[in-house]
C-alpha atoms as a PDB file:
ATOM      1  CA  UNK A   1     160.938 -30.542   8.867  1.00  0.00           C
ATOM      2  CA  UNK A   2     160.187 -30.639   4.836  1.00  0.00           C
ATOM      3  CA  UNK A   3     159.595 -27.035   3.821  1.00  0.00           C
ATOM      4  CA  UNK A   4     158.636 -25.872   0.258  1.00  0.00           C
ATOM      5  CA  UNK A   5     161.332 -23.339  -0.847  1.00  0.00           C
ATOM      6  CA  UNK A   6     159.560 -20.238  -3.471  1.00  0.00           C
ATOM      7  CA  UNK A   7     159.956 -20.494  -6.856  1.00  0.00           C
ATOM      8  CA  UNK A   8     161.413 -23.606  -7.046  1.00  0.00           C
ATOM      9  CA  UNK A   9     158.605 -25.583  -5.713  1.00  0.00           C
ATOM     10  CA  UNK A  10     160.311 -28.544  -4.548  1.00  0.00           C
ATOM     11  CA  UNK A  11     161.193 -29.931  -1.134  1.00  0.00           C
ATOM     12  CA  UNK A  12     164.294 -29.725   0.879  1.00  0.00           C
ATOM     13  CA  UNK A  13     165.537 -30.858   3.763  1.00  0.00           C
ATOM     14  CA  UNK A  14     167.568 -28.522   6.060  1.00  0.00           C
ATOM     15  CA  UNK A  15     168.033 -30.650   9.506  1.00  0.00           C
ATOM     16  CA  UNK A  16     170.159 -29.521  12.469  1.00  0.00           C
ATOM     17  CA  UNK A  17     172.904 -31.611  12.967  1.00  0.00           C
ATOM     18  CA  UNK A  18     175.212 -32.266  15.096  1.00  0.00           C
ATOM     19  CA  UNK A  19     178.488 -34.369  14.068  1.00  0.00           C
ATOM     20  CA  UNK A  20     180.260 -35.431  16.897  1.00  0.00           C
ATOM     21  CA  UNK A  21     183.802 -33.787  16.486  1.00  0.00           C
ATOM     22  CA  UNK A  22     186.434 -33.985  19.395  1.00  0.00           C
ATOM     23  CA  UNK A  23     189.278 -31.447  19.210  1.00  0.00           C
ATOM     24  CA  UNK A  24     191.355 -32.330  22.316  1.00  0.00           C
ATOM     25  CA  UNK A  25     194.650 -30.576  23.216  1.00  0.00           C
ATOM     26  CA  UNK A  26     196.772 -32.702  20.996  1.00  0.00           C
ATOM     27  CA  UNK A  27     194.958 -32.749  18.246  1.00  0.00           C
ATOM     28  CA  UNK A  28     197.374 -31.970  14.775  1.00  0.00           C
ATOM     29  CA  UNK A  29     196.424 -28.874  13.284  1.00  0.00           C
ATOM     30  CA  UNK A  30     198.570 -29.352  10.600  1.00  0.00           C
ATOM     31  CA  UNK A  31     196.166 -32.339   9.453  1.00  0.00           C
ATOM     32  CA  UNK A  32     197.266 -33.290   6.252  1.00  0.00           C
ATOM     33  CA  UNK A  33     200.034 -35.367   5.537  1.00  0.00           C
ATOM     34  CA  UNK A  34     200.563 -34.860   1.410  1.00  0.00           C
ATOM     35  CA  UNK A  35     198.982 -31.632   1.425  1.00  0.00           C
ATOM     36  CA  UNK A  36     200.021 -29.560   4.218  1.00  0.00           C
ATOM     37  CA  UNK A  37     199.333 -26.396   2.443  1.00  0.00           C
ATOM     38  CA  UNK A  38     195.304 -27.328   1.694  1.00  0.00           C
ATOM     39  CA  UNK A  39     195.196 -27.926   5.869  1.00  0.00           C
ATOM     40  CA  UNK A  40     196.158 -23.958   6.093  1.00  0.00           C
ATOM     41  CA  UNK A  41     194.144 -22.808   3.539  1.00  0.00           C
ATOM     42  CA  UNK A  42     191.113 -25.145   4.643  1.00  0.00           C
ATOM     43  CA  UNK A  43     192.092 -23.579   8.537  1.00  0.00           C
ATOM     44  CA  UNK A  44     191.846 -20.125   7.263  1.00  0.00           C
ATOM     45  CA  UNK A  45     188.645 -20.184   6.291  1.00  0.00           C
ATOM     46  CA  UNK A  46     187.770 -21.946   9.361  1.00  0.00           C
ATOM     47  CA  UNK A  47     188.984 -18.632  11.260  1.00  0.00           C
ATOM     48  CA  UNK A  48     186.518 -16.497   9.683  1.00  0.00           C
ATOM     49  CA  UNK A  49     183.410 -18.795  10.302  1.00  0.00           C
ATOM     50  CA  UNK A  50     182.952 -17.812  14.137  1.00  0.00           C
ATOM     51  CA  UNK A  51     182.670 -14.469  12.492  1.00  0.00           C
ATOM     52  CA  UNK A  52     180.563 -14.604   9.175  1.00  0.00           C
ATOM     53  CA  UNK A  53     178.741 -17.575  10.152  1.00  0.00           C
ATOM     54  CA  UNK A  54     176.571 -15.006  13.432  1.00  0.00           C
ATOM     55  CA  UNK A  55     176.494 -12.055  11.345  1.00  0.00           C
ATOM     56  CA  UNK A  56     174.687 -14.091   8.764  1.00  0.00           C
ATOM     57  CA  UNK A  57     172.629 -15.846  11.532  1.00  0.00           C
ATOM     58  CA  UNK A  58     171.744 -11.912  12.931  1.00  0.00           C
ATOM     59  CA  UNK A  59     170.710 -10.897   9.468  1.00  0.00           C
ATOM     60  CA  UNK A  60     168.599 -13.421   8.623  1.00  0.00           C
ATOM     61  CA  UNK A  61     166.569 -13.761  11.739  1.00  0.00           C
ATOM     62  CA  UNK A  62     166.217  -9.824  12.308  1.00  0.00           C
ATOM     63  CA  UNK A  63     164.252 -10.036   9.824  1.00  0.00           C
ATOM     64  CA  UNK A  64     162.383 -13.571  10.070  1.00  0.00           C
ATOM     65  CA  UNK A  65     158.888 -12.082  11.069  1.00  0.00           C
ATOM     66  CA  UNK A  66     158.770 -10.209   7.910  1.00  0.00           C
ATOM     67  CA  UNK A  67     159.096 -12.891   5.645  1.00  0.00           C
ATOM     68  CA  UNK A  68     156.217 -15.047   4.154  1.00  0.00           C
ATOM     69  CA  UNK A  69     154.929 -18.233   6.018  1.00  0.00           C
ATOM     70  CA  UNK A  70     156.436 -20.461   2.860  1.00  0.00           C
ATOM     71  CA  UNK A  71     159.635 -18.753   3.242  1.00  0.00           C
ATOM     72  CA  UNK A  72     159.981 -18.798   7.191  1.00  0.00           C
ATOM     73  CA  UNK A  73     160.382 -21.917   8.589  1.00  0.00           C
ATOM     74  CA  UNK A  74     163.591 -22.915   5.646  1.00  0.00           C
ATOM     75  CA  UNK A  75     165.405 -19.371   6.958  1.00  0.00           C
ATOM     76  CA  UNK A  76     165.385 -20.045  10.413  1.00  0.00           C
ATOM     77  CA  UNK A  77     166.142 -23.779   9.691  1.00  0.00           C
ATOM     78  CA  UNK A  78     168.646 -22.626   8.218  1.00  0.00           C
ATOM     79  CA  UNK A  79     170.094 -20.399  10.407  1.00  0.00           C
ATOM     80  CA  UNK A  80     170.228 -23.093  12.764  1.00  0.00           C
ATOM     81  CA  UNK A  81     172.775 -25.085  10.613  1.00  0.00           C
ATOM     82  CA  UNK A  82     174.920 -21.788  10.448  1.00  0.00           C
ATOM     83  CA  UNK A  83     174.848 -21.765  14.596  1.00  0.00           C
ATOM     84  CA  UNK A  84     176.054 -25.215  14.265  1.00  0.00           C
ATOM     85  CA  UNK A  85     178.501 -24.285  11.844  1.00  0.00           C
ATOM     86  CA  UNK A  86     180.097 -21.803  13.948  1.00  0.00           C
ATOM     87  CA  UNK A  87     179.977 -23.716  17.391  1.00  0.00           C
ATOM     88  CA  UNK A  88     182.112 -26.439  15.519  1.00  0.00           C
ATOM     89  CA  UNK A  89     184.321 -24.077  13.763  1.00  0.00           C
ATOM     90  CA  UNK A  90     184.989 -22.125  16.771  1.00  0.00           C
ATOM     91  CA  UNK A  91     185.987 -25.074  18.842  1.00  0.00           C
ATOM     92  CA  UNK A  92     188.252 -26.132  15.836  1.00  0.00           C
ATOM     93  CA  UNK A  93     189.964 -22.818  16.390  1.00  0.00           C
ATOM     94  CA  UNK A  94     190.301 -23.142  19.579  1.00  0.00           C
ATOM     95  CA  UNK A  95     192.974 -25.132  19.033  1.00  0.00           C
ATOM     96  CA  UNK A  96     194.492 -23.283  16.245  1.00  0.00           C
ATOM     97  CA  UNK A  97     195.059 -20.173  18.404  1.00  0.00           C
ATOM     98  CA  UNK A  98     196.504 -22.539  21.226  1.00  0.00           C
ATOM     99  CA  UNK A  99     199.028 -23.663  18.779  1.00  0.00           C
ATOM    100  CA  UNK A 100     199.294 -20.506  17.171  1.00  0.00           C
ATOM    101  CA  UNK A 101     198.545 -17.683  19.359  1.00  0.00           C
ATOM    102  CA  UNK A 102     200.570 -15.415  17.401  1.00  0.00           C
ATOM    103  CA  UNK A 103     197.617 -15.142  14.996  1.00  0.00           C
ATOM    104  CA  UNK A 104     195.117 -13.389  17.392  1.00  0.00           C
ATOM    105  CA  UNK A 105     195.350 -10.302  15.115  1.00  0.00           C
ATOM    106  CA  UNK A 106     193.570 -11.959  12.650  1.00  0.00           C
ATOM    107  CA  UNK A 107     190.466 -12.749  14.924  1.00  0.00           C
ATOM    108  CA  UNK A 108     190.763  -9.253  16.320  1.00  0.00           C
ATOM    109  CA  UNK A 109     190.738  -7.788  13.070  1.00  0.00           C
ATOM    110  CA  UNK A 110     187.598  -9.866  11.762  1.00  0.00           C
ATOM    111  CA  UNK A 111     185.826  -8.987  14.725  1.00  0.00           C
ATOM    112  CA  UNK A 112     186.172  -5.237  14.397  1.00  0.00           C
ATOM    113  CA  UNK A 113     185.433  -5.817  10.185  1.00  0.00           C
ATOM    114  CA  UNK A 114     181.960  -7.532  11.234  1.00  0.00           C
ATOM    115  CA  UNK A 115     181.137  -5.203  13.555  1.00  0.00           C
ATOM    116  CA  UNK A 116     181.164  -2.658  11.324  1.00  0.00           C
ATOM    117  CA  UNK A 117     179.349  -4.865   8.568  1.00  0.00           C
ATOM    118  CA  UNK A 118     176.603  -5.408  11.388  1.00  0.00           C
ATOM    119  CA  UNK A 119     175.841  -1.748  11.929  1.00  0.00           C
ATOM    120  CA  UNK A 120     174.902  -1.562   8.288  1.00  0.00           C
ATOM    121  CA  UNK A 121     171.079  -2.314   7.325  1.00  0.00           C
ATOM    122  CA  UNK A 122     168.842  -5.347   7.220  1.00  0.00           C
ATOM    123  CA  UNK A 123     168.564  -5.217   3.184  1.00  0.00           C
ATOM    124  CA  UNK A 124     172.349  -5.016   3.295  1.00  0.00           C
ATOM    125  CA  UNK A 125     172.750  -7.793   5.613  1.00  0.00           C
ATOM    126  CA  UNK A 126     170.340 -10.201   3.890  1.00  0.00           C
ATOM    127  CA  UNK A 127     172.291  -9.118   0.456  1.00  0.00           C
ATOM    128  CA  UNK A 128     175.682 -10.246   1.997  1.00  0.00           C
ATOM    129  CA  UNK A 129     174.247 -13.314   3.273  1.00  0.00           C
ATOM    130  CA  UNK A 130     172.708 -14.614  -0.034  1.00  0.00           C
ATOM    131  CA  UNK A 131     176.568 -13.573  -2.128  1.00  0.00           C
ATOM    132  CA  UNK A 132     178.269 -15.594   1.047  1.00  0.00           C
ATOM    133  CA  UNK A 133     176.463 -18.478   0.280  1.00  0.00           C
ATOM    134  CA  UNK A 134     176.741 -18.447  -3.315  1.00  0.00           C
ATOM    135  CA  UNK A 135     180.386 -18.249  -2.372  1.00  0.00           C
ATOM    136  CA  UNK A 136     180.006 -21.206  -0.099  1.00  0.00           C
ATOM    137  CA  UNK A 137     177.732 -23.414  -2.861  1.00  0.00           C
ATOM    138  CA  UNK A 138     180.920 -22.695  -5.380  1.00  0.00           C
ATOM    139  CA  UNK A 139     183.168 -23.805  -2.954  1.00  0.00           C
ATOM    140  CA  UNK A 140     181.438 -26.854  -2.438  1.00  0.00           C
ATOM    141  CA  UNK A 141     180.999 -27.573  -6.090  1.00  0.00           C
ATOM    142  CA  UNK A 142     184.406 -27.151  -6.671  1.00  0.00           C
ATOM    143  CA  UNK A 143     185.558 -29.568  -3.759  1.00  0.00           C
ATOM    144  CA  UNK A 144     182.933 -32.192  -5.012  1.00  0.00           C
ATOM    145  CA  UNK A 145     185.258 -32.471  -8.226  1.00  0.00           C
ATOM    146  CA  UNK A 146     188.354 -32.730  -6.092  1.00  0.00           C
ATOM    147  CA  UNK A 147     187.423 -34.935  -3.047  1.00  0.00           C
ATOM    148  CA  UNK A 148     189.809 -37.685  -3.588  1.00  0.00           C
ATOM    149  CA  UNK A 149     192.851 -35.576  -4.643  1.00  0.00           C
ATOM    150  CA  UNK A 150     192.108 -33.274  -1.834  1.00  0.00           C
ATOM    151  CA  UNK A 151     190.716 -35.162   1.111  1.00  0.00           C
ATOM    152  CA  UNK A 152     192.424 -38.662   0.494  1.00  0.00           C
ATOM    153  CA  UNK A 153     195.422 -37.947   3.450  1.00  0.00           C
ATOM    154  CA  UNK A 154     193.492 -35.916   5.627  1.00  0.00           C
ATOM    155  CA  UNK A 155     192.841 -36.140   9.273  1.00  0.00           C
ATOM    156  CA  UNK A 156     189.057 -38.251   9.306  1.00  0.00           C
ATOM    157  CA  UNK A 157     188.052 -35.650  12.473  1.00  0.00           C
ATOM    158  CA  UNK A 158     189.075 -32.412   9.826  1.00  0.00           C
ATOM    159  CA  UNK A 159     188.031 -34.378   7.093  1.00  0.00           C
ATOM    160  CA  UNK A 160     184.681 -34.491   8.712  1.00  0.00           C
ATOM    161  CA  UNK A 161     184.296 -30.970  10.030  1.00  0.00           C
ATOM    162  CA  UNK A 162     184.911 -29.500   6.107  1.00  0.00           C
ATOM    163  CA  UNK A 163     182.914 -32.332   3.910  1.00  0.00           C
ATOM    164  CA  UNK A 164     179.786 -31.924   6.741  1.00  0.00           C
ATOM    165  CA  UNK A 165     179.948 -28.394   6.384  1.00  0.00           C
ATOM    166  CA  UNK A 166     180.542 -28.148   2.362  1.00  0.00           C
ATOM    167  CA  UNK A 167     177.531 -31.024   2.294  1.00  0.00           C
ATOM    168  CA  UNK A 168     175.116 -28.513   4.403  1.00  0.00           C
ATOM    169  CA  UNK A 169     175.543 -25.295   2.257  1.00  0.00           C
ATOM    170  CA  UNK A 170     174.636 -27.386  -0.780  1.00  0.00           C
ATOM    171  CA  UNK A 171     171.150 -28.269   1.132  1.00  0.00           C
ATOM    172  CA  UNK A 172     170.413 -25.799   2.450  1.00  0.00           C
ATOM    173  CA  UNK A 173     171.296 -23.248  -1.062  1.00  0.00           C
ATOM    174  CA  UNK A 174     168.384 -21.750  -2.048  1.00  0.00           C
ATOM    175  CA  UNK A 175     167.067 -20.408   1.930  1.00  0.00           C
ATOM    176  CA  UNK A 176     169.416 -17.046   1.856  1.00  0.00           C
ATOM    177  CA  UNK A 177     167.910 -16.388  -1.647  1.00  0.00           C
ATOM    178  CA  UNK A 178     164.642 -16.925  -0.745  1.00  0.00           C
ATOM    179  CA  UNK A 179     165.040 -14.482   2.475  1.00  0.00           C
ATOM    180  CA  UNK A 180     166.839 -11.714  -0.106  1.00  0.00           C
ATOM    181  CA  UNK A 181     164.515 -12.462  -2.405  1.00  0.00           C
ATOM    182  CA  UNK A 182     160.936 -11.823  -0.311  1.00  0.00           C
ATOM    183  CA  UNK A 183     162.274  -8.904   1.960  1.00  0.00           C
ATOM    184  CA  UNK A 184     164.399  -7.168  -0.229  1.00  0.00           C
ATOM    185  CA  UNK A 185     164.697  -8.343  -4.156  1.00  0.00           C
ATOM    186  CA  UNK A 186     166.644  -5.311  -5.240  1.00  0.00           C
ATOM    187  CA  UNK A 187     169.414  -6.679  -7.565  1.00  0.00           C
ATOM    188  CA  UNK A 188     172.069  -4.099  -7.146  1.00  0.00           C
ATOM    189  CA  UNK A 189     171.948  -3.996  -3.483  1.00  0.00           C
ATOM    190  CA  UNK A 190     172.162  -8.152  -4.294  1.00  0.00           C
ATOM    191  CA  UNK A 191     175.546  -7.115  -6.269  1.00  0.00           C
ATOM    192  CA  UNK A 192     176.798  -4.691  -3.872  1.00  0.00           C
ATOM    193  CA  UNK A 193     176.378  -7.319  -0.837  1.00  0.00           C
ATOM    194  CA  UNK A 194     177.908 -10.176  -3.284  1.00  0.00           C
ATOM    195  CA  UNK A 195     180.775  -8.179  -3.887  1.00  0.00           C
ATOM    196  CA  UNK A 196     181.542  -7.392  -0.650  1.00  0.00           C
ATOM    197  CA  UNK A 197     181.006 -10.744   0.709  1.00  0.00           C
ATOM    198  CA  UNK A 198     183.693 -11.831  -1.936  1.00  0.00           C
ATOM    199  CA  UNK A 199     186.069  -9.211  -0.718  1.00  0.00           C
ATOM    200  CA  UNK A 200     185.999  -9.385   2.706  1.00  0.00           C
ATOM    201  CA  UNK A 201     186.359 -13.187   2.949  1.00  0.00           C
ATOM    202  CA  UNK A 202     188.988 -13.578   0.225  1.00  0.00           C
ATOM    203  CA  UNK A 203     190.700 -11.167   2.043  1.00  0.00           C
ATOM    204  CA  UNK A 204     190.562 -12.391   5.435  1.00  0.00           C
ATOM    205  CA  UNK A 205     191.059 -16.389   3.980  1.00  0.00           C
ATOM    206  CA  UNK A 206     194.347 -15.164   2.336  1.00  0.00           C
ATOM    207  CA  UNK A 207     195.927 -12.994   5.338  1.00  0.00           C
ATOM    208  CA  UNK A 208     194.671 -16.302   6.931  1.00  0.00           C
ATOM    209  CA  UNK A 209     196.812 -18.455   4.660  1.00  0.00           C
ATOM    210  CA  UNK A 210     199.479 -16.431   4.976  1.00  0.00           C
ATOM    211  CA  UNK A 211     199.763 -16.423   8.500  1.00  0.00           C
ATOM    212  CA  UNK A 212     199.387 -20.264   8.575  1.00  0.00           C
ATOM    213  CA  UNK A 213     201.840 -21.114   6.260  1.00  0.00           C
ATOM    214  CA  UNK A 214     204.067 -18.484   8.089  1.00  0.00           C
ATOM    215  CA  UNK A 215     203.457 -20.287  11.379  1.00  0.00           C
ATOM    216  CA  UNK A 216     203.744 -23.572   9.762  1.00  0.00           C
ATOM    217  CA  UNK A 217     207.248 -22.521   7.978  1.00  0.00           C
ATOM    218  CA  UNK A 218     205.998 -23.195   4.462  1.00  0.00           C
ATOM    219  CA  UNK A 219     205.648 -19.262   3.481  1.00  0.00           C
ATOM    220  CA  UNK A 220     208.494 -19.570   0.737  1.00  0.00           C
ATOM    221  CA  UNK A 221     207.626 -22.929  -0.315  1.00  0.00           C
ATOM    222  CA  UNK A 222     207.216 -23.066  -4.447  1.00  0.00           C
ATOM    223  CA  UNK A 223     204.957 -26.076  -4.468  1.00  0.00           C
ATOM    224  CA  UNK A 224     203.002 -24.499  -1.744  1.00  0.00           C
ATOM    225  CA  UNK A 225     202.560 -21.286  -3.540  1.00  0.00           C
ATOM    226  CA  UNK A 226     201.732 -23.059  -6.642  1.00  0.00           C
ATOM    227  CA  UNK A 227     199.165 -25.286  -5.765  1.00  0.00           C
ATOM    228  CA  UNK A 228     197.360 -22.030  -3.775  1.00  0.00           C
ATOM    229  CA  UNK A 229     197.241 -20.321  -7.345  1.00  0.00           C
ATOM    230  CA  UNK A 230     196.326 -23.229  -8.823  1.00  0.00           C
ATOM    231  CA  UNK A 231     193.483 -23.542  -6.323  1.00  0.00           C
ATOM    232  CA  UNK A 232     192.149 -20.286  -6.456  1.00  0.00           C
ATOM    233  CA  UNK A 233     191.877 -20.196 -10.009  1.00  0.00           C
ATOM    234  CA  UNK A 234     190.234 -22.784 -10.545  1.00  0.00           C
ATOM    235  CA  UNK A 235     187.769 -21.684  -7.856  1.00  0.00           C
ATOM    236  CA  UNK A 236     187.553 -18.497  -9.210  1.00  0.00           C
ATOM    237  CA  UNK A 237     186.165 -20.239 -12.733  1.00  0.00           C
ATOM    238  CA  UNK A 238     184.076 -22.516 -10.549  1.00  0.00           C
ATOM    239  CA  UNK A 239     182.106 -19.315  -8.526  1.00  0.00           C
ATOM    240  CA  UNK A 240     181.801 -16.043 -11.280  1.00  0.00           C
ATOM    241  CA  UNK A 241     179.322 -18.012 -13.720  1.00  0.00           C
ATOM    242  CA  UNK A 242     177.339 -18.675 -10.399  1.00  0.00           C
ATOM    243  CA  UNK A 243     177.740 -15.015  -8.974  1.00  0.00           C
ATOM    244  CA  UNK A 244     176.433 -13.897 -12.974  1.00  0.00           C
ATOM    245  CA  UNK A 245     173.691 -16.420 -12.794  1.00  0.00           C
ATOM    246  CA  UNK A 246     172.465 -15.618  -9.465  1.00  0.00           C
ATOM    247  CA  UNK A 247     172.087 -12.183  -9.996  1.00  0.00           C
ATOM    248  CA  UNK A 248     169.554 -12.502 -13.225  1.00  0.00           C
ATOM    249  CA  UNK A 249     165.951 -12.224 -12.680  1.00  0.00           C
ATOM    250  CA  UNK A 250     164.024 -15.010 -12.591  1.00  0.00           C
ATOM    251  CA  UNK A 251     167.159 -17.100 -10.929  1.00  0.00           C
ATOM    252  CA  UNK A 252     166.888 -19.691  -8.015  1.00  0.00           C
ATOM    253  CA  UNK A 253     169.538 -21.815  -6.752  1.00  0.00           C
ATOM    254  CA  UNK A 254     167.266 -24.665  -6.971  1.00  0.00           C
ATOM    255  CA  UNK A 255     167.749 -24.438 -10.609  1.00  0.00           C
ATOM    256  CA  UNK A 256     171.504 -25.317 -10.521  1.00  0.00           C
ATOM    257  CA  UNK A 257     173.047 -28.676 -10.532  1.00  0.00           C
ATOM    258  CA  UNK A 258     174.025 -30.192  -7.278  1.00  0.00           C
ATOM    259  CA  UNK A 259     177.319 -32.146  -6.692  1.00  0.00           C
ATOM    260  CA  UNK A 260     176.955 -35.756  -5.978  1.00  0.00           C
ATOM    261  CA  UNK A 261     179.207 -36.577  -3.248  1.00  0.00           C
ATOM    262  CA  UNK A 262     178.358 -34.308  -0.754  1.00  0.00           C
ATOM    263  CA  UNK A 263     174.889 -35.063  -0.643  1.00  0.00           C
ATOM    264  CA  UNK A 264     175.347 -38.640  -0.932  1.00  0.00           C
ATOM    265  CA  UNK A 265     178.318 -38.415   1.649  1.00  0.00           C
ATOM    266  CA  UNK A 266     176.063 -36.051   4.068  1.00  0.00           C
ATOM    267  CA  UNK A 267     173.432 -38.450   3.894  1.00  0.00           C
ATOM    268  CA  UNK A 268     175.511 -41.745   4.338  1.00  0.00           C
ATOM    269  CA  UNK A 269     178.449 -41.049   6.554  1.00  0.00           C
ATOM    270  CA  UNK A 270     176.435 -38.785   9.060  1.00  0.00           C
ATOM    271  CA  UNK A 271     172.886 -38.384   8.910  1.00  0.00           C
ATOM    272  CA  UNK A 272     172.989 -42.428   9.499  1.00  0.00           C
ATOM    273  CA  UNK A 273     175.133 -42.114  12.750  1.00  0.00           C
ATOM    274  CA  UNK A 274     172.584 -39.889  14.168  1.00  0.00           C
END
């Protein structure tokens, strides 16, 4: 269903999808041949997304019948994608936890952390919801300009799972804004939930790494270690003119500049198998 997004004015597209990913019990977790240290970094964040992904879903659709009838129908569309995301994710782990149960802390620990974020009110929870996708829009900006370095080696079933769900948060950018925007619009609550979006899931997506290159015996491995810094700063150039930008009035993320390949990639490699 085309919706019209506020502000913007222009149409987007924010389908449910489902792309077809088998995990069975031998699949490699440790899915990249060149780059084994991307595969734990890229499996970290993948731990947190059974977690962030249904606190963001709860947020958004607690308060759904409170929002205006051209904002509506985009937030719930996309909170669908976000189900999706986390059904996928959660099956990916699945197998990460067989082959690593060792790491259950982790999980524990994220599910007492969102607990405690979900107790906290609906303006908060709308407020960490837009900064998380911000977060995720960076992160997919910044992959767009690394796909072949990154993603040339990988497993096609991972390679799939992370490029789909990059590709979504790019469509579906500007429907967390739009639900901050019409319930709450109060920019330092906006700040305050960006922030702690940013610490809580760098947090948990380097204990994460850790823990994976622990379990994957690459913990004291230079190149490893180098190419994580590397990484993250880059990242970290990619997402704080966003995180600025998106908190100044008059802001939409329908303003910004998409990548190219995600969209074109999304649209080519699985909307046309469905």
């Amino acid at each position: 269903m085309a919706v019209v997004t506020p502000k913007s004015g222009e149409y987007h597209r924010i389908r449910n999808r489902n792309p077809k990913l088998s995990f069975d019990e031998n699949y490699p977790i440790s899915w990249h041949s060149t780059i084994p240290e991307f595969a734990c970094a890229c499996n970290a964040v993948s731990l947190l997304m059974p977690h962030v992904e249904p606190f963001v879903v709860r947020s958004v659709e607690r308060v759904a019948d409170e929002l205006p009838d051209d904002v509506r129908p985009a937030a719930l569309a996309y909170a669908r994608q976000e189900r999706q995301h986390h059904a996928q994710h959660r099956r990916f782990n699945d197998r990460v936890f067989a082959e690593h149960p060792g790491l259950g802390w982790i999980d524990r620990l994220m599910a007492t952390t969102f607990r405690f974020l979900d107790r906290r009110s609906d303006e908060f929870g709308v407020a960490f919801a837009a900064g998380a996708e911000t977060i995720a829009y960076a992160g997919a900006r910044w992959t767009d300009d690394r796909i072949g370095t990154l993603f040339t080696d990988a497993e096609p079933t991972a390679r799939r799972l992370f490029l789909w769900h990059l590709a979504e948060e790019v469509e579906h950018k500007g429907a967390a804004h739009d639900v901050w925007e019409s319930f709450s619009g109060n920019r330092v609550k906006y700040v305050l939930g960006t922030i702690t979006s940013v610490m809580v899931l760098a947090f948990f997506a380097f204990i994460g790494t850790l823990g994976l290159l622990w379990t994957e015996r690459r913990l004291f491995s230079p190149r490893a270690h180098w190419n994580l810094l590397v990484w993250s700063v880059t990242y970290v150039f990619e997402f704080m003119p966003l995180a600025v930008v998106s908190a100044l009035p008059g802001h939409h993320p329908n303003d910004l500049a998409d990548p190219v390949y995600l969209p074109t990639w999304l649209k080519t490699q699985v909307d046309n198998e469905l």
